[in-house]
C-alpha atoms as a PDB file:
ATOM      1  CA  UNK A   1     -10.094 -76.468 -25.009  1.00  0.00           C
ATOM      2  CA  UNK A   2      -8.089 -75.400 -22.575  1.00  0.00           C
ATOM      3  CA  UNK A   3      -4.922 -76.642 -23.725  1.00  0.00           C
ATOM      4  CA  UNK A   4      -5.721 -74.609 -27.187  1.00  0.00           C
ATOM      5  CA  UNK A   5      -6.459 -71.218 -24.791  1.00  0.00           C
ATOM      6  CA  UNK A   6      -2.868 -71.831 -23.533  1.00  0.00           C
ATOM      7  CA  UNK A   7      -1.149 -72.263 -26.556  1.00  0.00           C
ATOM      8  CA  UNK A   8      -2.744 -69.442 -28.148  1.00  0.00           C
ATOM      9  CA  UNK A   9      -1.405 -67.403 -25.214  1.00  0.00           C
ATOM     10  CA  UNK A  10       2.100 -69.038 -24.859  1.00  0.00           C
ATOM     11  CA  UNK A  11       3.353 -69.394 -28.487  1.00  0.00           C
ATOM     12  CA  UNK A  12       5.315 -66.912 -29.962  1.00  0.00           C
ATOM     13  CA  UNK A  13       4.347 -64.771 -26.488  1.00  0.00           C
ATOM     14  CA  UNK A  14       7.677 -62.733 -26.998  1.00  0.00           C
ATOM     15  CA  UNK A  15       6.674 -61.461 -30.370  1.00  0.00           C
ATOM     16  CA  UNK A  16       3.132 -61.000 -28.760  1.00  0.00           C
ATOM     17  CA  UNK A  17       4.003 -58.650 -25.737  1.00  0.00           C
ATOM     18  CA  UNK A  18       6.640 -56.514 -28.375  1.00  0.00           C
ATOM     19  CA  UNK A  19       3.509 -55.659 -30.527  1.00  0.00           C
ATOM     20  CA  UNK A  20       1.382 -54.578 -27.565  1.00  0.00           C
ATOM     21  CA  UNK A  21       4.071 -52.740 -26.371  1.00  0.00           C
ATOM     22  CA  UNK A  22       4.815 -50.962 -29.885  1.00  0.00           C
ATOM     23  CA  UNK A  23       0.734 -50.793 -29.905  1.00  0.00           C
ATOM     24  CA  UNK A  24       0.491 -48.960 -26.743  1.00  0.00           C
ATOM     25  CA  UNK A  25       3.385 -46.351 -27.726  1.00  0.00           C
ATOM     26  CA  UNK A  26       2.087 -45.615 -31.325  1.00  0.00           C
ATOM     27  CA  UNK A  27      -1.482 -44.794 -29.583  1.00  0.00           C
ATOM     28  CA  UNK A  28      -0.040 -42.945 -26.692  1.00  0.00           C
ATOM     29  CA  UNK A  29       1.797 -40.951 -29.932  1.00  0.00           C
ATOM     30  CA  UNK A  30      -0.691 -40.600 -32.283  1.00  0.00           C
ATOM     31  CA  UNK A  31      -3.563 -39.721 -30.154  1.00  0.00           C
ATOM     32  CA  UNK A  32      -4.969 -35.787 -30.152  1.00  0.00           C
ATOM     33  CA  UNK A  33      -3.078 -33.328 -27.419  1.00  0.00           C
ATOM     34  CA  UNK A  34      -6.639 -32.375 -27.085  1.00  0.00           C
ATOM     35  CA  UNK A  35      -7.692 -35.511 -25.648  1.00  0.00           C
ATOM     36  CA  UNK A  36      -5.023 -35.866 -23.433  1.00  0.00           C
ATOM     37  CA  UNK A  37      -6.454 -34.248 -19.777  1.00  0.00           C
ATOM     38  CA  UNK A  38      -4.983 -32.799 -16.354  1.00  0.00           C
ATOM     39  CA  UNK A  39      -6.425 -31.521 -13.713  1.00  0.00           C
ATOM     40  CA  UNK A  40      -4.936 -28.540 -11.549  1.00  0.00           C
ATOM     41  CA  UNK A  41      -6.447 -26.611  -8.414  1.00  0.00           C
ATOM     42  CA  UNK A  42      -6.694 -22.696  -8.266  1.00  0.00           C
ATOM     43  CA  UNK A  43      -7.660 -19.958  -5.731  1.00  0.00           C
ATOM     44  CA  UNK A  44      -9.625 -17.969  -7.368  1.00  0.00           C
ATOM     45  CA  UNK A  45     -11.587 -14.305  -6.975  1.00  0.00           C
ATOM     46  CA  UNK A  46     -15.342 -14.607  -5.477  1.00  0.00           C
ATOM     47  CA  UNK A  47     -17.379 -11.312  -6.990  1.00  0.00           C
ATOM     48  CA  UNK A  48     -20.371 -10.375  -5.931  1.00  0.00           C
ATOM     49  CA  UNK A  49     -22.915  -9.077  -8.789  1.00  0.00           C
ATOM     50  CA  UNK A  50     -26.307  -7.513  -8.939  1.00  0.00           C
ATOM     51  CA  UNK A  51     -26.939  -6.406  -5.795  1.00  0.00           C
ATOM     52  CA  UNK A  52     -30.278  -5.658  -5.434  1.00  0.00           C
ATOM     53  CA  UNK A  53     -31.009  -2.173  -5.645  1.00  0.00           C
ATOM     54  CA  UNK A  54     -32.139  -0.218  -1.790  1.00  0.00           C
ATOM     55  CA  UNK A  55     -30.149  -3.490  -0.566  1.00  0.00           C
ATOM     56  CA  UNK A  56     -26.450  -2.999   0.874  1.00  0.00           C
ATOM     57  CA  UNK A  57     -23.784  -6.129   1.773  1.00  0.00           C
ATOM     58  CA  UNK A  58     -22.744  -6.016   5.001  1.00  0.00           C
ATOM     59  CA  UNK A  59     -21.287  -8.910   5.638  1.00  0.00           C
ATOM     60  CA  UNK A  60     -19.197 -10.023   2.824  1.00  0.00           C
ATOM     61  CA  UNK A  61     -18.680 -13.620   1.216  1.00  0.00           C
ATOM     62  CA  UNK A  62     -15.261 -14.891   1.579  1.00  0.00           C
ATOM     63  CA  UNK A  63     -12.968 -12.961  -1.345  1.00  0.00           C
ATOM     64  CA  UNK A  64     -11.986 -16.128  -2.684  1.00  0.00           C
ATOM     65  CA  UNK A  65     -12.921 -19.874  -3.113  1.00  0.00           C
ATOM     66  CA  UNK A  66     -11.042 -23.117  -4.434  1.00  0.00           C
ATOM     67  CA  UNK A  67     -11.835 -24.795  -8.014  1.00  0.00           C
ATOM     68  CA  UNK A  68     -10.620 -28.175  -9.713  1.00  0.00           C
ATOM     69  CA  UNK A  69      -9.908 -27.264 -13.086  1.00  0.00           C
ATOM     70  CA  UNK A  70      -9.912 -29.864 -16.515  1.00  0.00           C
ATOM     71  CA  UNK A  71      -8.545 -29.079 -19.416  1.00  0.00           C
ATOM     72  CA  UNK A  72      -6.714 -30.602 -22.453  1.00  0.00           C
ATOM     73  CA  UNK A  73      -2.709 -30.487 -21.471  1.00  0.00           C
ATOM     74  CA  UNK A  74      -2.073 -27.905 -24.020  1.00  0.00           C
ATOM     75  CA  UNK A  75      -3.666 -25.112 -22.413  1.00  0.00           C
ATOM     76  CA  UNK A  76      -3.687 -25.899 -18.868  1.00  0.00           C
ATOM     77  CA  UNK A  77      -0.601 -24.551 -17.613  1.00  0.00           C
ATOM     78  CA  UNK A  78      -2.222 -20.943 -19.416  1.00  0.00           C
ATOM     79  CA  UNK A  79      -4.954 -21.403 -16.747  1.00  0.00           C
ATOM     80  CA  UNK A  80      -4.459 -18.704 -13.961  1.00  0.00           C
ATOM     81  CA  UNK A  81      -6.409 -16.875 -11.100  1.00  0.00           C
ATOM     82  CA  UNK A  82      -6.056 -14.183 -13.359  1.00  0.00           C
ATOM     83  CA  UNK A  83      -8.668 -15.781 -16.373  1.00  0.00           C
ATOM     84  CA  UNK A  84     -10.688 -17.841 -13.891  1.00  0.00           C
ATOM     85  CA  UNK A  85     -13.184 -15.532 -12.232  1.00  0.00           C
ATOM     86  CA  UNK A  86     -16.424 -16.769  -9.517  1.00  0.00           C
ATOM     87  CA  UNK A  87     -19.104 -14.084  -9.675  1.00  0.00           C
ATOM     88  CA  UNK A  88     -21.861 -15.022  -7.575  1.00  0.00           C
ATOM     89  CA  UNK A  89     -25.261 -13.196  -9.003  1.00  0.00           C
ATOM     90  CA  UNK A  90     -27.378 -11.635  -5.946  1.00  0.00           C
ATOM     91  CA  UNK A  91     -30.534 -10.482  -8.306  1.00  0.00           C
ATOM     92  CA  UNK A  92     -32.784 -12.673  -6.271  1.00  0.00           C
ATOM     93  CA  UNK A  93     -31.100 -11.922  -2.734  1.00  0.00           C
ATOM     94  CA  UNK A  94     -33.090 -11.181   0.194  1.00  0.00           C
ATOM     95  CA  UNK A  95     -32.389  -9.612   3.764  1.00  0.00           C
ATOM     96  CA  UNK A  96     -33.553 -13.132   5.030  1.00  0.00           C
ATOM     97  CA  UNK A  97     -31.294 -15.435   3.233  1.00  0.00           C
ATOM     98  CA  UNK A  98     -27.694 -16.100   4.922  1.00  0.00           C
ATOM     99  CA  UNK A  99     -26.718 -19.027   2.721  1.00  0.00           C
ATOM    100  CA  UNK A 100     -25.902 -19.079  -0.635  1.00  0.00           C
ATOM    101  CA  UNK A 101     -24.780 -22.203  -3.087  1.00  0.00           C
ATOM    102  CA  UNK A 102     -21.798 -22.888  -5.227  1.00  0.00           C
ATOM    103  CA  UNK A 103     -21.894 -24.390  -8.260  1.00  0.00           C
ATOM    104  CA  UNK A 104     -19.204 -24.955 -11.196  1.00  0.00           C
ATOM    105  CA  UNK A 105     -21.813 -23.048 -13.387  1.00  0.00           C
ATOM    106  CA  UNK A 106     -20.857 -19.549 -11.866  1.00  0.00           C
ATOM    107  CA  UNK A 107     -17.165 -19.893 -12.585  1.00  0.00           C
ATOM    108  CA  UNK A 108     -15.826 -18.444 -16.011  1.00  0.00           C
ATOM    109  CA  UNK A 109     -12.921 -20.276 -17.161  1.00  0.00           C
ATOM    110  CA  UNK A 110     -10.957 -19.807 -20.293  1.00  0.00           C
ATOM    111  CA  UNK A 111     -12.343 -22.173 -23.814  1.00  0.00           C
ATOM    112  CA  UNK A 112     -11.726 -25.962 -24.094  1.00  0.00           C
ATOM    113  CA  UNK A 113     -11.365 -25.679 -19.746  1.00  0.00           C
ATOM    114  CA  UNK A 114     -13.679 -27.176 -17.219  1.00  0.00           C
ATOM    115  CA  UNK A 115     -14.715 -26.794 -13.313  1.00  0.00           C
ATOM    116  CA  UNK A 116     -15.283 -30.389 -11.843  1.00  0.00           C
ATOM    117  CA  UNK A 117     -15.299 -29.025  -8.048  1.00  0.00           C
ATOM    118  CA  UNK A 118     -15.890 -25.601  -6.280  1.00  0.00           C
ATOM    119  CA  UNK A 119     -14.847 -25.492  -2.508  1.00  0.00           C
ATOM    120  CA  UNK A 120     -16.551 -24.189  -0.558  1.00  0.00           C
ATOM    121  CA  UNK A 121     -19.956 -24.954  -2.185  1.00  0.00           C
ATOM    122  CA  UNK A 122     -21.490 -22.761   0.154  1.00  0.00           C
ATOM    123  CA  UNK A 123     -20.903 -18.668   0.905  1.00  0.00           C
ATOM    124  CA  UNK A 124     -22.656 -16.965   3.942  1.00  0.00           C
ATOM    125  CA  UNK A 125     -23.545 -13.099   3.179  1.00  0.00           C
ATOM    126  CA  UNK A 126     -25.903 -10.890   4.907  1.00  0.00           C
ATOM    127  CA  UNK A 127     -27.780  -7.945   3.123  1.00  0.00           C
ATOM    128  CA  UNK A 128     -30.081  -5.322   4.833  1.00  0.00           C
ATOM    129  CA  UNK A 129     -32.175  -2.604   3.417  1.00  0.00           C
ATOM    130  CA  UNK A 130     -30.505   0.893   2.198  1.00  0.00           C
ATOM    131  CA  UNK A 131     -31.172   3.909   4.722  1.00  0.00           C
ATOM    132  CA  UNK A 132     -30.723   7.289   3.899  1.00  0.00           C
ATOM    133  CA  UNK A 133     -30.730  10.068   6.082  1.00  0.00           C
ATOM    134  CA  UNK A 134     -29.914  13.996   6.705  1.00  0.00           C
ATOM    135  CA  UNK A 135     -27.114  14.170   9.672  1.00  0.00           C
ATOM    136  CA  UNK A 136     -26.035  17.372  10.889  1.00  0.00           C
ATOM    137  CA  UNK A 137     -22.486  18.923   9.882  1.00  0.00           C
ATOM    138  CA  UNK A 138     -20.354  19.655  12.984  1.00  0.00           C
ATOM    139  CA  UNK A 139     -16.896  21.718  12.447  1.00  0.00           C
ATOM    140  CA  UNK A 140     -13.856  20.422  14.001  1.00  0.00           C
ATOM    141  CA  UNK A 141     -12.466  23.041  15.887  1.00  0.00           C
ATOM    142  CA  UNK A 142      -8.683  23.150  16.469  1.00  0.00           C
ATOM    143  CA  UNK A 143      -6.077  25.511  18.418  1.00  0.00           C
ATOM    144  CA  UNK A 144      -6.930  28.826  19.729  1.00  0.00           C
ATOM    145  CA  UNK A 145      -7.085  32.574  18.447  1.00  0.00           C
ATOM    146  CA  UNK A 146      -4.511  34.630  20.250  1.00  0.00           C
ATOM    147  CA  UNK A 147      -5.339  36.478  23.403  1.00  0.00           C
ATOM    148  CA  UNK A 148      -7.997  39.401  22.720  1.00  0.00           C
ATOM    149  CA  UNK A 149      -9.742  37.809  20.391  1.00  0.00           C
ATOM    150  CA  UNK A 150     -12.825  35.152  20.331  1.00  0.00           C
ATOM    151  CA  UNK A 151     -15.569  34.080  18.169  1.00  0.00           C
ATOM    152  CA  UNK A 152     -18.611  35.507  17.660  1.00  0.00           C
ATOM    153  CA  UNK A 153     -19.962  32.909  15.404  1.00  0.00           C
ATOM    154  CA  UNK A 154     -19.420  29.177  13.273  1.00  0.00           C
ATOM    155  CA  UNK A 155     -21.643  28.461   9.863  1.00  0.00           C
ATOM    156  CA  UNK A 156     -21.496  25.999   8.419  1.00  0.00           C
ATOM    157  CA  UNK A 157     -22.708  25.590   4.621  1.00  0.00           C
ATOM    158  CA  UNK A 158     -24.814  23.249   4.080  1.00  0.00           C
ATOM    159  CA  UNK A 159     -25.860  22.770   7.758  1.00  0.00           C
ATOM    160  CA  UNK A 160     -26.818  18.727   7.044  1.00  0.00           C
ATOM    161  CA  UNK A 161     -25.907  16.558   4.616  1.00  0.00           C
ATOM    162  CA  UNK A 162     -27.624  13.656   3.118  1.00  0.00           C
ATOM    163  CA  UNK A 163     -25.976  10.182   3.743  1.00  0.00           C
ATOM    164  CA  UNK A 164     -26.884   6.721   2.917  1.00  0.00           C
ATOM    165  CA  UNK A 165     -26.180   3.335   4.088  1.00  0.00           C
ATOM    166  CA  UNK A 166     -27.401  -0.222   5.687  1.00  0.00           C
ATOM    167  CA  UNK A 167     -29.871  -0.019   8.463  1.00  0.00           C
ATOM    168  CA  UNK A 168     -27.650  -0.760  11.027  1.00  0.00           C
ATOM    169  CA  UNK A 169     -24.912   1.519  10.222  1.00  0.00           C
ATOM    170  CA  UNK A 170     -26.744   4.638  10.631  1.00  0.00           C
ATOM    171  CA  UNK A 171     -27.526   5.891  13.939  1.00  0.00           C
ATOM    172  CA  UNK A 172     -30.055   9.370  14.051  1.00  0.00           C
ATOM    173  CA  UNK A 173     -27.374  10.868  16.485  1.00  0.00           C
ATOM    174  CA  UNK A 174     -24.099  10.550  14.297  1.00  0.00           C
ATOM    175  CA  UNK A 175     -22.838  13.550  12.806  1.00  0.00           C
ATOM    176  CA  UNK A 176     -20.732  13.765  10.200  1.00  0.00           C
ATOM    177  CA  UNK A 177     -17.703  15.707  10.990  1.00  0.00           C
ATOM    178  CA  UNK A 178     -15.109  18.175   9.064  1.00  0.00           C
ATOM    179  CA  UNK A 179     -11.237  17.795   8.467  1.00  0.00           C
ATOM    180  CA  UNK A 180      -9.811  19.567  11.425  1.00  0.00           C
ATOM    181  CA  UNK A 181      -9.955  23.776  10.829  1.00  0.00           C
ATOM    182  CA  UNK A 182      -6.746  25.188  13.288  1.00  0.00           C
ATOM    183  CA  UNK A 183      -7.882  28.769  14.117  1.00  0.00           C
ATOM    184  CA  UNK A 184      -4.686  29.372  16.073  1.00  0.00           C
ATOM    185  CA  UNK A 185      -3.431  32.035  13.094  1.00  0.00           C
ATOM    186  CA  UNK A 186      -6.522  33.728  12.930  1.00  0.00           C
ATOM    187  CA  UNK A 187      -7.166  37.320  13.262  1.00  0.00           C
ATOM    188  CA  UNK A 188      -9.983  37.916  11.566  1.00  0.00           C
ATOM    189  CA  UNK A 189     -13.054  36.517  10.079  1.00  0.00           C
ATOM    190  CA  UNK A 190     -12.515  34.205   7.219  1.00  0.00           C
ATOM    191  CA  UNK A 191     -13.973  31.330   5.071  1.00  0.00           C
ATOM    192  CA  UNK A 192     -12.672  27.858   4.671  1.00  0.00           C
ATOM    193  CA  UNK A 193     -13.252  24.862   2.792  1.00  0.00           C
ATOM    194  CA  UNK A 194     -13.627  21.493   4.829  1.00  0.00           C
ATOM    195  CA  UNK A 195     -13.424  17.738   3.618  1.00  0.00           C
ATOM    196  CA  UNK A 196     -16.216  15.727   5.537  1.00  0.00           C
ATOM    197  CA  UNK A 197     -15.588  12.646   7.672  1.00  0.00           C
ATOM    198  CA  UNK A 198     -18.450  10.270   7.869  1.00  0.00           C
ATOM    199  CA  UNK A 199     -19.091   8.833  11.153  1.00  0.00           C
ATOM    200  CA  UNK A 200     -18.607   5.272   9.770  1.00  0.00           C
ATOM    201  CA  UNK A 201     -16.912   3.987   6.932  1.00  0.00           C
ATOM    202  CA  UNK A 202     -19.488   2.302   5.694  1.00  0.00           C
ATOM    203  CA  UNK A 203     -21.424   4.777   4.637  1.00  0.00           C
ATOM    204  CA  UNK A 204     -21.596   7.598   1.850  1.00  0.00           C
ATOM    205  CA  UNK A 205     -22.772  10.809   0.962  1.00  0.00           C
ATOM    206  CA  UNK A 206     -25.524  10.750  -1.727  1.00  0.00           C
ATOM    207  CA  UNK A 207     -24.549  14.157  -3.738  1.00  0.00           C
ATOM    208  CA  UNK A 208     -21.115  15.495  -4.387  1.00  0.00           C
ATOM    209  CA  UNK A 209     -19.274  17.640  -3.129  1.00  0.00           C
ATOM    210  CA  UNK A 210     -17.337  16.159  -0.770  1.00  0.00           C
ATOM    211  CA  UNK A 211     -16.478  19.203   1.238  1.00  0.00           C
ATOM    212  CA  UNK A 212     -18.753  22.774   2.907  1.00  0.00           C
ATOM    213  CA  UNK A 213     -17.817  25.937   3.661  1.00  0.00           C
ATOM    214  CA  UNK A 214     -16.840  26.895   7.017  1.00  0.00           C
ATOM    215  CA  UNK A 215     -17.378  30.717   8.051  1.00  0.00           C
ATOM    216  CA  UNK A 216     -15.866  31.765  11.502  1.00  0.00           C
ATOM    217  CA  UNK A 217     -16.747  35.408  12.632  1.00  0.00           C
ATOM    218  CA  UNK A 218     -13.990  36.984  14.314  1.00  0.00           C
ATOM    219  CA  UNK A 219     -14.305  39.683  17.154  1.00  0.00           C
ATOM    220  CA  UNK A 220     -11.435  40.928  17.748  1.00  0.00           C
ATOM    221  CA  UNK A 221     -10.404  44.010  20.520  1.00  0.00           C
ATOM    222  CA  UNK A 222     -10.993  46.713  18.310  1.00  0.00           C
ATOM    223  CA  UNK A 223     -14.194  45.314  17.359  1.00  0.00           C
ATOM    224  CA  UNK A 224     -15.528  45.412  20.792  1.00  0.00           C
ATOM    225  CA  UNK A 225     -14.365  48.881  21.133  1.00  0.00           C
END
């Protein structure tokens, strides 16, 4: 028996290993470019989504995450950060949870592709509950009016404004301020439009416009007399 197993292997073994070899190459030919596989690792976007609503993010995820991509060799060099997106959905969010998973479901990648590995497959995030609140409008005051004259009297229009943002950005003694107003020129009483300047980035005003009307009353020497 075994002298039959070798001579089945030994005879004519030239002729044997040429037709694996010309086996091998006509199936490494003829097989589908769509079977044919690689792999390639991209840096890709992290998005938020759904935010709950009277919830703000104040402590962001990291911006962007790593991903082990499959596809069929045809198309995979066409895979780019720029068609492979991560948006993590926050609809069931809480102020509690910190820690939020990964998983290859979450990433949109182009047809006929695949995500075998996210890294990390963890985010931390922190949420806390929207505030809103009325803070009082204070002009910035520049320069001074020339000698013999002062001022009688600042208004500003609206007095407060209505601002919102997380808990912990808003403090009840901020005031939102105005672009600096240089009364150095002034002679007389006037009106002026002024941007506002929120006491912290992070916040916003909940109504447009963006700006109030300043009125300075002038008393000048004449005035008095």
């Amino acid at each position: 028996m075994k002298r039959f197993i070798r001579r089945l292997f030994l005879k004519n073994w030239g002729l044997k290993l040429f037709s694996l070899l010309l086996a091998l190459i006509l199936w490494l030919t003829l097989i589908p470019e769509e079977k044919t596989l690689s792999e390639k690792t991209l840096t890709i976007s992290l998005e938020p989504h759904n935010i709950p609503a009277a919830m703000e993010l104040v402590e962001k995820p990291p911006a962007t995450i790593d991903v082990v991509i499959r596809a069929p060799n045809r198309i995979i060099d066409q895979i780019t950060p720029a068609n492979v997106v991560a948006k993590l959905n926050l609809e069931r969010a809480t102020v509690i949870q910190r820690e939020y998973p990964l998983y290859e479901t979450m990433i949109s990648v182009p047809s006929g592709a695949e995500v075998i590995k996210v890294s990390p497959n963890k985010v931390n995030l922190k949420l806390e509950k929207t505030r809103e609140v009325m803070l009082d409008v204070e002009p910035n005051i520049i320069g001074e009016l020339a000698a013999g004259y002062k001022i009688e009297k600042i208004e500003v229009i609206p007095p407060s404004v209505k601002v919102i943002g997380a808990e912990s950005k808003i403090r009840d003694r901020d005031k939102v301020r105005t672009s600096p107003i240089d009364i150095s020129d002034l002679t007389e009483s006037t009106e002026i439009q002024a941007d506002l300047i929120l006491p912290n980035p992070d916040l916003r005003l909940v109504s447009s416009p963006t700006n109030v009307k300043i009125k300075i009353t002038i008393q000048g020497k004449d005035t008095e007399e």
